[in-house]
Structures are given as C-alpha cells and as structure tokens.
C-alpha atoms as a PDB file:
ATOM      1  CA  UNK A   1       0.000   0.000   0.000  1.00  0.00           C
ATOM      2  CA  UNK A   2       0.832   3.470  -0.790  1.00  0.00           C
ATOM      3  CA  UNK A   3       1.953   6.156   1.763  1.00  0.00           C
ATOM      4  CA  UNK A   4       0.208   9.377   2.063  1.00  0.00           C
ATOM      5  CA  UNK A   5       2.260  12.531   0.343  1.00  0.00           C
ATOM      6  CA  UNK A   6       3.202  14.828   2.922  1.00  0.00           C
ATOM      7  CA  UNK A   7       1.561  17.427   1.031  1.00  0.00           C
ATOM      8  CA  UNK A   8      -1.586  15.802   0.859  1.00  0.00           C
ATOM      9  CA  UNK A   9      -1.747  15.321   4.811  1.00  0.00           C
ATOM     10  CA  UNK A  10      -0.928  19.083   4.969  1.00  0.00           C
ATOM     11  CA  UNK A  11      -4.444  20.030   2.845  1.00  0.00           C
ATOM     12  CA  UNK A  12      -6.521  17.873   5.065  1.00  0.00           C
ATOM     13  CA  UNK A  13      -5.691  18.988   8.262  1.00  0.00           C
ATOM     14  CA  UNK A  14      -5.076  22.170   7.255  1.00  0.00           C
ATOM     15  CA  UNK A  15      -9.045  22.486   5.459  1.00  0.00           C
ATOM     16  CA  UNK A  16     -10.608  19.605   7.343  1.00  0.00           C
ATOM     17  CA  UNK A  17     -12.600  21.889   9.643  1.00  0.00           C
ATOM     18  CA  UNK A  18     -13.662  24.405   6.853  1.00  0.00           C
ATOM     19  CA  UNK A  19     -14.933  21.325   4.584  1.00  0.00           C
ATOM     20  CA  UNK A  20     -16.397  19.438   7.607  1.00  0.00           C
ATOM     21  CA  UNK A  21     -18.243  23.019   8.537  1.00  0.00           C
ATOM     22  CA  UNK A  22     -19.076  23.619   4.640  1.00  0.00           C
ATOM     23  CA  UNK A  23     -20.736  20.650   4.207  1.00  0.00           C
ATOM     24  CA  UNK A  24     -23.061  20.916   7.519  1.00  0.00           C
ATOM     25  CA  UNK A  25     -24.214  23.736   6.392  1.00  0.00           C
ATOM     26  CA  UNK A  26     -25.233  22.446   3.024  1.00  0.00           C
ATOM     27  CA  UNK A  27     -26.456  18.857   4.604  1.00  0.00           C
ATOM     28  CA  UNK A  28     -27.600  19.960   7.683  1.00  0.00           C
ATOM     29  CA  UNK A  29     -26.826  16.932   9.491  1.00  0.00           C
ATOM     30  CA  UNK A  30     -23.700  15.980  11.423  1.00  0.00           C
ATOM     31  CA  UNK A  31     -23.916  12.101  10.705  1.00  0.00           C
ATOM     32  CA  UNK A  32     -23.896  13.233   6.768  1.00  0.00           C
ATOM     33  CA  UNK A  33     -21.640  15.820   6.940  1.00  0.00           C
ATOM     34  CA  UNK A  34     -19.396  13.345   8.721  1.00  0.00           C
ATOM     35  CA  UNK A  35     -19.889  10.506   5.560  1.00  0.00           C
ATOM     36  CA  UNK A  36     -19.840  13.116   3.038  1.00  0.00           C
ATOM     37  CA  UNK A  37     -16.425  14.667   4.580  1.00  0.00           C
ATOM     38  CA  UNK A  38     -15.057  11.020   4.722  1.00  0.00           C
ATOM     39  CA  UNK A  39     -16.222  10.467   0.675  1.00  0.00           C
ATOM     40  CA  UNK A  40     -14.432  13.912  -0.027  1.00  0.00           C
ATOM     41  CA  UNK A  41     -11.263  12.680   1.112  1.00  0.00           C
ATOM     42  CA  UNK A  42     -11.086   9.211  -0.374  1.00  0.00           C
ATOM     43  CA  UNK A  43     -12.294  11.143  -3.715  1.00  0.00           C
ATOM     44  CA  UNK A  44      -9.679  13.492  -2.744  1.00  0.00           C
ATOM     45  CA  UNK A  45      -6.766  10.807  -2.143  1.00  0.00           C
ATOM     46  CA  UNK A  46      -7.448   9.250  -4.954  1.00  0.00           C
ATOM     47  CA  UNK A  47      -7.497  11.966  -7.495  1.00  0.00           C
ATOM     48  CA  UNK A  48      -4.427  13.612  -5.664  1.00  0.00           C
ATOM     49  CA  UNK A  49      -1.688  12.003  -8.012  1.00  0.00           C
ATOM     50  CA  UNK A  50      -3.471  13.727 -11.086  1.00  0.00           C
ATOM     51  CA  UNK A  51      -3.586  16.798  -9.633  1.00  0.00           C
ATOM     52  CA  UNK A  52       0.024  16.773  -8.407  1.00  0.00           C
ATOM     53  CA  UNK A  53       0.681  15.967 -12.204  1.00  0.00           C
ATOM     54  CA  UNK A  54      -1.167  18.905 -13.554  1.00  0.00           C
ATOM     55  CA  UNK A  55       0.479  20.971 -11.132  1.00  0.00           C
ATOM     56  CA  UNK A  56      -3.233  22.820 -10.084  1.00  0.00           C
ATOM     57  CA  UNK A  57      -2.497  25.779  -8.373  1.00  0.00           C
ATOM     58  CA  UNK A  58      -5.761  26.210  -5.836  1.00  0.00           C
ATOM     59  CA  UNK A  59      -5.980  23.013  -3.584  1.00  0.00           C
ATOM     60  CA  UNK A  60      -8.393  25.060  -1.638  1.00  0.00           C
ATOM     61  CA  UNK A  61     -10.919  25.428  -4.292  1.00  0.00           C
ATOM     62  CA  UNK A  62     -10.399  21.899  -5.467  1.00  0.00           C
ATOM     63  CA  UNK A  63     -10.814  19.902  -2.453  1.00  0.00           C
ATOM     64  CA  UNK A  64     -14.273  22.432  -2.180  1.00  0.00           C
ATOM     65  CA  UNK A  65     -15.098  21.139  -5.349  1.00  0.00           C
ATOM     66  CA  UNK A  66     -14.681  17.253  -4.441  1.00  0.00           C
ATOM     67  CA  UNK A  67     -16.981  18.632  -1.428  1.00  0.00           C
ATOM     68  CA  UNK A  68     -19.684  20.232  -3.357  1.00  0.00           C
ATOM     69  CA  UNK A  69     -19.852  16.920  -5.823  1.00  0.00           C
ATOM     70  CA  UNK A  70     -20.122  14.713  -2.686  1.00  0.00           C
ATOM     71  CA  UNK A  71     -22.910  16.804  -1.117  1.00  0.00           C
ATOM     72  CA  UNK A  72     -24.789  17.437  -4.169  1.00  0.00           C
ATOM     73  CA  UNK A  73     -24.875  13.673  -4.868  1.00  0.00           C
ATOM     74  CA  UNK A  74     -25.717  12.570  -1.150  1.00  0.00           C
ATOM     75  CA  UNK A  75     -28.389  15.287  -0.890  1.00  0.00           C
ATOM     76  CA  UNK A  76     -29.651  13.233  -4.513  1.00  0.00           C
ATOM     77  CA  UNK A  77     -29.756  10.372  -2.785  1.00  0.00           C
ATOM     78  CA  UNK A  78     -31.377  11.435   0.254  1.00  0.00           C
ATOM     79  CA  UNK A  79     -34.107  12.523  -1.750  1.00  0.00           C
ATOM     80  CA  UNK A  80     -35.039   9.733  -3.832  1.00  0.00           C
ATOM     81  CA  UNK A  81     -34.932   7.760  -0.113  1.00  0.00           C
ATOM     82  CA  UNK A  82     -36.870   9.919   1.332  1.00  0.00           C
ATOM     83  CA  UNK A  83     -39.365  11.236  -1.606  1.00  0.00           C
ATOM     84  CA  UNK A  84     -38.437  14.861  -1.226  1.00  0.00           C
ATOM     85  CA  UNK A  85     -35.704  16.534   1.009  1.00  0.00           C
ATOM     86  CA  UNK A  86     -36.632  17.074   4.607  1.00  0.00           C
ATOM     87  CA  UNK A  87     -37.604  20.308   6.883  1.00  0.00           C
ATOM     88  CA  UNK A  88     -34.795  21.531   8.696  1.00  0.00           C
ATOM     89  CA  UNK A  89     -34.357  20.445  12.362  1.00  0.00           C
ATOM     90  CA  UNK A  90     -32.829  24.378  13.841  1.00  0.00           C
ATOM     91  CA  UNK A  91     -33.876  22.875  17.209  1.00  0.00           C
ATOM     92  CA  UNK A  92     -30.442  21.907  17.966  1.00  0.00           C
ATOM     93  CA  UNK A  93     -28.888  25.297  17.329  1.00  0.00           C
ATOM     94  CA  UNK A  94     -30.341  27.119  20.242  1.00  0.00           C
ATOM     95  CA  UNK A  95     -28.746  25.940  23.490  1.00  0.00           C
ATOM     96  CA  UNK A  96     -31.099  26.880  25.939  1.00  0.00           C
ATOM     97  CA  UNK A  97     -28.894  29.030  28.485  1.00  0.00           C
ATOM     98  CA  UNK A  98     -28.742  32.758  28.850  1.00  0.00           C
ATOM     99  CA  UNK A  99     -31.735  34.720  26.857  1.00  0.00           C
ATOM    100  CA  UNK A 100     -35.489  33.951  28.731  1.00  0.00           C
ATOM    101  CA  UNK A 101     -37.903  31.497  26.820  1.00  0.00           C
ATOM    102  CA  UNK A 102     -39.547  34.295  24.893  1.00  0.00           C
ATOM    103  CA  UNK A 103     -36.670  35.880  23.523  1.00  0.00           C
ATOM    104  CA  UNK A 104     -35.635  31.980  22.996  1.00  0.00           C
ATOM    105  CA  UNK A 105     -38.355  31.317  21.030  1.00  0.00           C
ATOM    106  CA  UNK A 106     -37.995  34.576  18.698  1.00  0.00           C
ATOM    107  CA  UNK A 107     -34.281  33.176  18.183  1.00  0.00           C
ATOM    108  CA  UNK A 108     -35.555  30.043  17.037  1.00  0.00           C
ATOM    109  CA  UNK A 109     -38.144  31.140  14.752  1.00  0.00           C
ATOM    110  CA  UNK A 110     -35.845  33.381  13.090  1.00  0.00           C
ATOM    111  CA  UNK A 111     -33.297  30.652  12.828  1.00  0.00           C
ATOM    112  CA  UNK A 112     -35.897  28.253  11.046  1.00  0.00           C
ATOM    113  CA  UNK A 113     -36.583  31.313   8.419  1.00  0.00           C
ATOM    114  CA  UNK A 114     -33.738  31.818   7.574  1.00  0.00           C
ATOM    115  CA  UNK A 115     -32.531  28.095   7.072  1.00  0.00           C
ATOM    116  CA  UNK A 116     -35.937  27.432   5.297  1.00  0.00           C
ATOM    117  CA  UNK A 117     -35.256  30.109   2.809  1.00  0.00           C
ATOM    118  CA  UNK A 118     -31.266  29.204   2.205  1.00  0.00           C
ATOM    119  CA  UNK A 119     -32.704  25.355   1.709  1.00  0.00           C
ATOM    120  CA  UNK A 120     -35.164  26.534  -0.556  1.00  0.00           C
ATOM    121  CA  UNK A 121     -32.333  28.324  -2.452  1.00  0.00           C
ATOM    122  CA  UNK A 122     -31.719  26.459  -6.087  1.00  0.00           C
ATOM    123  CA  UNK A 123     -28.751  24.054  -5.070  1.00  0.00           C
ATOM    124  CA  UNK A 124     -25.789  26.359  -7.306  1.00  0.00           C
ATOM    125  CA  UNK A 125     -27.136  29.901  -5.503  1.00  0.00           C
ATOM    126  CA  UNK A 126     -27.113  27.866  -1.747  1.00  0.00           C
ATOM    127  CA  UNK A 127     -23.556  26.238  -2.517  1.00  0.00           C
ATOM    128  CA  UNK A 128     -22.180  29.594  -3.656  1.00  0.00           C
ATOM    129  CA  UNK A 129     -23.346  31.867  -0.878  1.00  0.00           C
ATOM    130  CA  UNK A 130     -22.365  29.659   1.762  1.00  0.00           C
ATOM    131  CA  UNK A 131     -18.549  29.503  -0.083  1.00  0.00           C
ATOM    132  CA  UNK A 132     -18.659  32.767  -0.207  1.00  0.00           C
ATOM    133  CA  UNK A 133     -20.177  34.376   3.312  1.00  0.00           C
ATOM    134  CA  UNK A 134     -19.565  31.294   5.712  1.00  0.00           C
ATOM    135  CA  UNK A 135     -16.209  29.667   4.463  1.00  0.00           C
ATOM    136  CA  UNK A 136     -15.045  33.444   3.145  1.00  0.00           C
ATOM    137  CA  UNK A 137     -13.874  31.819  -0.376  1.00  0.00           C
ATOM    138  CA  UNK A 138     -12.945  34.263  -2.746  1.00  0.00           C
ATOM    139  CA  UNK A 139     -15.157  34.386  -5.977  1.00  0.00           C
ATOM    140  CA  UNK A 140     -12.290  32.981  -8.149  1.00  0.00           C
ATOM    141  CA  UNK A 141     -12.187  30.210  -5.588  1.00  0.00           C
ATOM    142  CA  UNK A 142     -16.155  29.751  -5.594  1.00  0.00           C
ATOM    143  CA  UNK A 143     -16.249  29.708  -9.687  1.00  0.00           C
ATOM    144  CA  UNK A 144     -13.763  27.008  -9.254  1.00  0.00           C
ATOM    145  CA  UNK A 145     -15.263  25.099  -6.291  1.00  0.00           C
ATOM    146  CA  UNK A 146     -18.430  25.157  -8.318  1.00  0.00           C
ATOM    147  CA  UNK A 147     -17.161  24.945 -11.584  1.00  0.00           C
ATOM    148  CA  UNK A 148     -18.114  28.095 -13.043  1.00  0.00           C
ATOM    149  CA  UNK A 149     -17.193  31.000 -14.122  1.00  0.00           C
ATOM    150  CA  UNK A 150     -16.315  34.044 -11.796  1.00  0.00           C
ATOM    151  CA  UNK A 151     -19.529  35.979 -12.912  1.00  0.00           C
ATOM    152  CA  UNK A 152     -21.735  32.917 -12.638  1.00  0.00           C
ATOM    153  CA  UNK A 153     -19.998  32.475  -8.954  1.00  0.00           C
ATOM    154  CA  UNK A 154     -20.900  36.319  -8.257  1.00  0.00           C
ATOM    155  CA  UNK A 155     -24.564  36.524  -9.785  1.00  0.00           C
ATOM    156  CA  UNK A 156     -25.063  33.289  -7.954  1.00  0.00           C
ATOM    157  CA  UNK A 157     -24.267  34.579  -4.975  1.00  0.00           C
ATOM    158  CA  UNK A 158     -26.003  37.977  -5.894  1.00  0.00           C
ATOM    159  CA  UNK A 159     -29.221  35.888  -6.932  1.00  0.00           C
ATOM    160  CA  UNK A 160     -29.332  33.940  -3.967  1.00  0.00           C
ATOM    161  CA  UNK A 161     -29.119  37.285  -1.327  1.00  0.00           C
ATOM    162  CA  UNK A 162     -31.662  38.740  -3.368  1.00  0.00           C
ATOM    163  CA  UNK A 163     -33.974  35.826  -2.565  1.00  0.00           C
ATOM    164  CA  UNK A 164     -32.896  35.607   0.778  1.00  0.00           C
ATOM    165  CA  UNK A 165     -33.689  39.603   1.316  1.00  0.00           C
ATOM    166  CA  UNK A 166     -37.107  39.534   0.116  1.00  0.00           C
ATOM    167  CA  UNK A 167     -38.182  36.477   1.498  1.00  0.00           C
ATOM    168  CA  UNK A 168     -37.258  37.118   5.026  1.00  0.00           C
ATOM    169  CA  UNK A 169     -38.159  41.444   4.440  1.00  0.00           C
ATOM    170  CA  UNK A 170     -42.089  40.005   5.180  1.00  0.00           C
ATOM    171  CA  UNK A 171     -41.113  38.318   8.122  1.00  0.00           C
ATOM    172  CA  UNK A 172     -39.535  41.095  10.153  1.00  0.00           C
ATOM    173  CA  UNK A 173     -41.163  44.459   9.201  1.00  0.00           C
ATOM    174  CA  UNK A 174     -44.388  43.112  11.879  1.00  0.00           C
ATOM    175  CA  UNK A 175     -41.214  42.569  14.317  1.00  0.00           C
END
C-alpha cells in the first residue's frame, strides 16, 4: 500500500474543519456531513496524483469542489430515499442558556426562516453563498469550487441574497 504525500496530509488537516463546517451547512446533518467529509477525502486521495501531475495551483478550491460533488450527490440520494428533502431540524442550534424562553423562542423562529429560505435556495445559488459568506472563499475560488465562471460564482451569490432579502423582508417588518 501506498503512503500518504506529505503534502496531501498538509491540505486535510489544514481544510478539514472548513470542509467538515461547509458541508453541515449544506447537509444539515452531522452524521452526513461526517460521511460526506469522509467520501471527499477518499475522492480526494485518490485523485491527488493527477492533480500533483497537472500541477493545479488552488488546492483550496479543489478539495471544495470534491466537497460540493459529494454533497450534491448525497443530498440526490437522500431525496429519492426519502421522496423529497426534509424540513430543517434548527432545534439543535439554540442551546437553551442565557436569553429567557420568549426571547428563545424569537431566536428560534428566526433561525428556522432563515434556514428554510437558504434550503429553498436552487442548489448552485445555496452552494455559492455559503462559499462565499460562511467559508469566506474568494469568488475565483467559488467559480472554481463550483465549476463556473467568476460571474456565474458572483450573480449566484447575488441571486441567492436577493432571494434571501425579500423572502425574510415580510417576516420582520411586523417585528
């Protein structure tokens, strides 16, 4: 058996978190996140030789890539299991210390919004706004994690705060 490059060891644990926290978001689910994180790195391992061959200059953007594949096809398959994809469960987010029930419950209904509208985002907008606000990718590294182009990676993201903005505007101007 093979040994792992050096280099190769040095992308995962440098990106690991990132990925792991990219694909959460996306999933929405630890246990899948967790799978889908494991897929991305075998994917990752075994394209690694190619790359190293081709000499391609964002690893970053390339291991988000393998990510966004992974996800796109688990969230696939969780669908045809399931017969559509399922409501959110936010309930896990708030932890229950510090702000009283009623403030609490505001919190919480906010947080479901919000996550209701990103899942309802089409599947290219969600990926590329969460590359580009949560994990902080650049939009060269978002066209490229998404394979697209830097002005499809921009009016993506554009498009899908847009949606967000006018979806959630009706919820909060009674607030």
């Amino acid at each position: 058996m093979q040994s792992v490059p050096p280099d190769f060891e040095s992308l995962i644990h440098t990106h690991g978190a990132a990925v792991f926290g990219y694909l959460w978001r996306l999933l929405r689910d630890e246990a899948d996140a967790e799978d889908c994180l494991q897929e991305t790195y075998l994917r990752a391992y075994r394209a690694y030789p190619r790359l190293l061959a081709r000499g391609h200059a964002n690893l970053t953007a390339w291991l988000y890539r393998i990510a966004t594949n992974t996800a796109r096809t688990h969230l696939r398959q969780r669908a045809r299991a399931a017969g559509r994809v399922t409501a959110l469960d936010i309930e896990r987010l708030a932890d229950g210390h510090g702000p009283g029930v009623a403030e609490l419950a505001e919190r919480r209904e906010a947080l479901r919004a919000v996550a209701a509208a990103v899942e309802a985002l089409p599947y290219q907008q969600r990926a590329a706004l969460i590359l580009r606000k949560y994990q902080a990718l650049s939009y060269a590294e978002v066209a490229a994690a998404l394979d697209c182009s830097e002005a499809a990676a921009r009016a993506n993201v554009y498009q899908a705060l847009k949606k967000l903005r006018g979806e959630l505007a009706g919820e909060y101007e009674a607030v």
